[in-house]
Protein backbone atom coordinates (compact mmCIF):
# COMPACT_ATOMS: atom_id res chain seq x y z
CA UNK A 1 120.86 68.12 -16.92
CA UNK A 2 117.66 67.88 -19.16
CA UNK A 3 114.54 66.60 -17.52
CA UNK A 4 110.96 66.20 -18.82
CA UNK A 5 108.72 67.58 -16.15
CA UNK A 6 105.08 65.85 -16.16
CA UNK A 7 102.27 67.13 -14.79
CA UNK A 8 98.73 66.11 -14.67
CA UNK A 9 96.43 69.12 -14.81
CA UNK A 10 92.80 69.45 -14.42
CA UNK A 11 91.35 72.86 -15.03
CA UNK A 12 88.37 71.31 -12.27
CA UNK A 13 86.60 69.08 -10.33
CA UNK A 14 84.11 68.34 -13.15
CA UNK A 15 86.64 68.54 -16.01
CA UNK A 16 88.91 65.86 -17.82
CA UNK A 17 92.09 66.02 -16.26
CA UNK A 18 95.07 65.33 -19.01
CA UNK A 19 99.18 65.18 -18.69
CA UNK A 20 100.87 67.86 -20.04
CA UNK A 21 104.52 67.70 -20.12
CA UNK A 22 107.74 70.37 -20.16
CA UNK A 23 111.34 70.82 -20.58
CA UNK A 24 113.21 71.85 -17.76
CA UNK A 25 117.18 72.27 -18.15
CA UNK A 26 118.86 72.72 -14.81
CA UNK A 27 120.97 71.54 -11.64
CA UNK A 28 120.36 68.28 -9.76
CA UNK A 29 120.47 70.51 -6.61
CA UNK A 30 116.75 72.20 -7.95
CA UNK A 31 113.85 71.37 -5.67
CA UNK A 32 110.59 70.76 -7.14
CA UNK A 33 109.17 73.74 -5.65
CA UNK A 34 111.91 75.63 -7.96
CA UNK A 35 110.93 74.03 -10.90
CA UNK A 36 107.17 74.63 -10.50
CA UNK A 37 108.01 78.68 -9.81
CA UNK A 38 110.87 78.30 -12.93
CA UNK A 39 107.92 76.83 -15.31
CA UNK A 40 105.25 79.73 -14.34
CA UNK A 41 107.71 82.37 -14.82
CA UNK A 42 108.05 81.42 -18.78
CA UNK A 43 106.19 83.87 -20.92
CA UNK A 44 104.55 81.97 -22.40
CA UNK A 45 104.23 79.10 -20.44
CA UNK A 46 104.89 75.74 -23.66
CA UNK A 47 104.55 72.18 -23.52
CA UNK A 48 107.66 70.35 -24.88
CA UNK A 49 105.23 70.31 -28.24
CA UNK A 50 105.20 74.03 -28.64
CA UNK A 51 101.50 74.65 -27.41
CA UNK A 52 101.31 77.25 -25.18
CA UNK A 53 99.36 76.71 -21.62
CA UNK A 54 97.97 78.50 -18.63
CA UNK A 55 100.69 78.61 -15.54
CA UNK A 56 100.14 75.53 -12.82
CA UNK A 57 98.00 75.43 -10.35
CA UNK A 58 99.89 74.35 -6.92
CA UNK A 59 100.53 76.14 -3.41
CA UNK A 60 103.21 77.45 -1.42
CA UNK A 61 103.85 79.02 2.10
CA UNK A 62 107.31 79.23 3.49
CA UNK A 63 109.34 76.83 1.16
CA UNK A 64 111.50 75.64 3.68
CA UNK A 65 109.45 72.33 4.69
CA UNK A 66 107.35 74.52 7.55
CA UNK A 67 103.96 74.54 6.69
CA UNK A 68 103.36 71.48 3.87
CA UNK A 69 101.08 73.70 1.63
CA UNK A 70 103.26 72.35 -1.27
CA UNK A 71 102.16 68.58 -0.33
CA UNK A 72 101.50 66.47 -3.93
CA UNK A 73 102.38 63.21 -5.58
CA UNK A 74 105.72 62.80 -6.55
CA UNK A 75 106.76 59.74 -9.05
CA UNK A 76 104.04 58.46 -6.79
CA UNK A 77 105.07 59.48 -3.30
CA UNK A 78 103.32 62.38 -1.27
CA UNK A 79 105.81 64.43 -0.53
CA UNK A 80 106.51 67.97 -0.40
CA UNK A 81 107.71 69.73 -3.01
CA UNK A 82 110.08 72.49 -1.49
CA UNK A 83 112.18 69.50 -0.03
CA UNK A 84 112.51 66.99 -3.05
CA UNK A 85 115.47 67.82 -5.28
CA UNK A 86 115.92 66.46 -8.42
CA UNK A 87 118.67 64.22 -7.60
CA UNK A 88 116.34 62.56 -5.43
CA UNK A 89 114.33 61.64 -8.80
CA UNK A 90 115.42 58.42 -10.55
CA UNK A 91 115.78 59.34 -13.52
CA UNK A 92 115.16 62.07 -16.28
CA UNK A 93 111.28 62.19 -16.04
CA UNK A 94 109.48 63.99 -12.96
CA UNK A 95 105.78 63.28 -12.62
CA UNK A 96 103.49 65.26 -10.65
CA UNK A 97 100.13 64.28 -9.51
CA UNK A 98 97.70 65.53 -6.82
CA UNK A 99 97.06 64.08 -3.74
CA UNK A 100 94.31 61.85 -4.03
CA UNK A 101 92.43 61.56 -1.18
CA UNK A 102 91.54 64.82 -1.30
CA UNK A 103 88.73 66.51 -3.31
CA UNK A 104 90.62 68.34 -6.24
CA UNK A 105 90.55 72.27 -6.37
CA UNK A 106 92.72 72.49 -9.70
CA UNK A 107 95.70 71.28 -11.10
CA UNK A 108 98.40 70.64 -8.11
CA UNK A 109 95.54 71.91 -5.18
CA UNK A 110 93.48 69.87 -3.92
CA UNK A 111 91.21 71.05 -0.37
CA UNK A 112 92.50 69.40 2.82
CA UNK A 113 89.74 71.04 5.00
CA UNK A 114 88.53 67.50 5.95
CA UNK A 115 91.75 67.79 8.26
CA UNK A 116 91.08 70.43 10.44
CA UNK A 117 87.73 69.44 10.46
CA UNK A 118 88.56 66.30 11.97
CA UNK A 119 90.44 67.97 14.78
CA UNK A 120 87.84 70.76 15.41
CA UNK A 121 85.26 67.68 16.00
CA UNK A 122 87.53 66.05 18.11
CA UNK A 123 87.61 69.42 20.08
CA UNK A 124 91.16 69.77 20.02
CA UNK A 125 91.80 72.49 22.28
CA UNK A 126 92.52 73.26 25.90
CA UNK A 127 89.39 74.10 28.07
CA UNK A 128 91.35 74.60 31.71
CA UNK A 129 95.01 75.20 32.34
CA UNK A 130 97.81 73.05 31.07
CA UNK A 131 99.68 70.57 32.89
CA UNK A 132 102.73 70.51 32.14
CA UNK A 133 106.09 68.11 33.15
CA UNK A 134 109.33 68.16 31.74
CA UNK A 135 109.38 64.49 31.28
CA UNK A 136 107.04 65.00 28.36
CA UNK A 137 108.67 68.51 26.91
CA UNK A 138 110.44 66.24 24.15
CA UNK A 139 107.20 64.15 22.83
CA UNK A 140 104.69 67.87 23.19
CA UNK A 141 107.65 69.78 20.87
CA UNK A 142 107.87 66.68 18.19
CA UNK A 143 104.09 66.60 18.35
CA UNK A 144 103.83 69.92 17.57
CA UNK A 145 105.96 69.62 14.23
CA UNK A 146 103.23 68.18 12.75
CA UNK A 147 102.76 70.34 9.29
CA UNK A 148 98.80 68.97 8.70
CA UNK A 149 100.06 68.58 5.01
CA UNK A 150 98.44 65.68 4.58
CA UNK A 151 101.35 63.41 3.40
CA UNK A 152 100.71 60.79 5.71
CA UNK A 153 96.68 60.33 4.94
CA UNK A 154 97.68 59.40 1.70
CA UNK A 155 99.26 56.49 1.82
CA UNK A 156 96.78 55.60 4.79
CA UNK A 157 94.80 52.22 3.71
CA UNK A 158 92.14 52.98 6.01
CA UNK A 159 91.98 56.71 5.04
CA UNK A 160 88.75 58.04 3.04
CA UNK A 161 88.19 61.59 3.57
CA UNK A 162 84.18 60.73 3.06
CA UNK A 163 84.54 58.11 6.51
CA UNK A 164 84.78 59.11 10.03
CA UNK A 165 88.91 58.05 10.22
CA UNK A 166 90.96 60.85 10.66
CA UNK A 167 94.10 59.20 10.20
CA UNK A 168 97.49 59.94 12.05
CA UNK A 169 97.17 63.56 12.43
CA UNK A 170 94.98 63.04 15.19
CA UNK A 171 96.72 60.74 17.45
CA UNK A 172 99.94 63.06 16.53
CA UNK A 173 98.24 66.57 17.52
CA UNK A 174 96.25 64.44 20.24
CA UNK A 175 99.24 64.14 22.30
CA UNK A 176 99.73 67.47 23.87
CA UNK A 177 96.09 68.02 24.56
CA UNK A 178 95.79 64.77 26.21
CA UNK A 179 98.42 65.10 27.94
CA UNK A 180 98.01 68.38 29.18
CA UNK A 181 94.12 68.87 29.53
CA UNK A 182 93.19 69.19 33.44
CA UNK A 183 89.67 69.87 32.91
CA UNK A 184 88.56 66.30 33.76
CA UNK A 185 85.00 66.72 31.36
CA UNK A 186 86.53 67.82 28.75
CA UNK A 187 88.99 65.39 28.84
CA UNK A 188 86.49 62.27 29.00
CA UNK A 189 85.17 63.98 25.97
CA UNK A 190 88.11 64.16 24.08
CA UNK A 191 88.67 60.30 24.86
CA UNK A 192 85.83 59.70 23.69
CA UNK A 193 86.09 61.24 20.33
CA UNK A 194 89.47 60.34 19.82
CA UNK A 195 88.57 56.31 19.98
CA UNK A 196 85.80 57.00 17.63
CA UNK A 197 87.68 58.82 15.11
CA UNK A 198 90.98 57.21 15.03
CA UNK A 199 91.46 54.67 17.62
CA UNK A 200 88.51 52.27 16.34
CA UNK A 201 89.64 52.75 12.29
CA UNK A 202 93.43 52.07 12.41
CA UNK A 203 94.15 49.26 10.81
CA UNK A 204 97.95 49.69 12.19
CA UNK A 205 99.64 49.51 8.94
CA UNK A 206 102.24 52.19 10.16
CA UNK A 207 102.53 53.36 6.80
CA UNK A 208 102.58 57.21 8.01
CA UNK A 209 105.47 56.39 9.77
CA UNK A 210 108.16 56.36 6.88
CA UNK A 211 106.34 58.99 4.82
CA UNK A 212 106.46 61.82 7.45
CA UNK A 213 108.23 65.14 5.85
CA UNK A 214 109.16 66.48 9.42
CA UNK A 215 110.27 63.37 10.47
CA UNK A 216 107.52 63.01 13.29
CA UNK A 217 107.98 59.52 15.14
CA UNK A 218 104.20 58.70 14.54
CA UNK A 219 104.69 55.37 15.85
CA UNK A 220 105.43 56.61 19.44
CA UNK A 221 102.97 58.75 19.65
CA UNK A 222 100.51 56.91 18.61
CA UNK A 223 101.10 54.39 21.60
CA UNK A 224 100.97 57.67 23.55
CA UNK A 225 97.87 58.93 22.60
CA UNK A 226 96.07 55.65 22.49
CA UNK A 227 97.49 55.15 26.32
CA UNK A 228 96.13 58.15 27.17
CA UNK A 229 92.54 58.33 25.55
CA UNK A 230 91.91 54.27 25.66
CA UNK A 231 94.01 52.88 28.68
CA UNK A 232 93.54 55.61 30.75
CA UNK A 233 89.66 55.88 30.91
């Protein structure tokens, strides 16, 4: 099947960006992430008018929906590009955007620091031993799925990667350390941080839920997390 593959490309964060699009003849069963490597593999890389272009800009890791480095816009939806196929695209036109609540690197990359960032100030990390119960073993190994790809900060109304919100990544990753964290000071502190930085700015519009890649039930533990860090003081 022919498709026109359109891409918006920005050489910078200070220049113009522009659309550029390309021909790509191929199955229904091609992911994105395929198409992207088929494109920069051309010598020389041509616009369906015949101009020739530098390759695109965009990231990779494992390519089998592990590690969400390949996290854009697609026909309008964050999602990740190793794990949409084309048949999942209505229609013969692909676009491509970047995220955009993220400051732009080039092209397809944009810099998602602002989310680790957000969990290092949360101090996201165990200071004593772990406590541990198998009544919790299912919710700590679904929490720890979480890819940090960014999908669900973008359709996030309350998201702005300049404002303290960190979105649903934290109450996600939040879980196990909660949960598990027997240092009681360290704890409190945690709490603390955690209603500062995500409990106080969700507007609960759940719309991380749906857009998940790895399927993460963000809605539960959310109610986890906020149990443990508000109710729980």
């Amino acid at each position: 099947m022919n498709y026109t593959i359109r891409i918006k490309r920005q050489e910078n964060p200070q220049a113009s960006p522009c659309w550029q699009e390309f021909s790509f003849e191929g199955s229904t069963d091609t992911s994105i992430a395929s198409v992207l490597n088929e494109l920069n593999h051309r010598s020389p890389l041509c616009e369906k008018s015949g101009t020739v272009v530098s390759p695109i800009a965009w990231e990779c890791g494992c390519m089998i929906r592990k590690c969400g480095a390949c996290a854009m816009r697609i026909n309008g939806l964050p999602r990740l590009a190793c794990s949409v196929f084309l048949r999942d695209c209505k229609g013969s036109v692909v676009t491509l955007e970047p995220l955009s609540k993220f400051p732009l690197v080039k092209d397809l990359v944009v810099d998602r620091s602002v989310i680790f960032e957000a969990l290092k100030r949360t101090k996201l990390w165990l200071e004593g031993d772990a406590f541990q119960t198998s009544y919790t073993h299912s919710q700590r190994y679904r929490s720890a799925k979480c890819l940090l790809c960014g999908c669900c900060l973008e359709v996030c109304p309350n998201f702005d990667p300049n404002s303290e919100f960190a979105g649903a990544v934290l109450p996600v990753n939040a879980y196990r350390i909660l949960n598990e964290e027997q240092d009681i000071a360290h704890r409190t502190e945690l709490a603390n941080a955690y209603r500062q930085l995500y409990f106080e700015g969700c507007g609960k519009s759940l719309a991380c839920q749906d857009i998940c890649p790895a399927g993460i039930p963000v809605e539960e533990l959310m109610s986890r997390s906020n149990a443990a860090a508000v109710w729980k003081r």
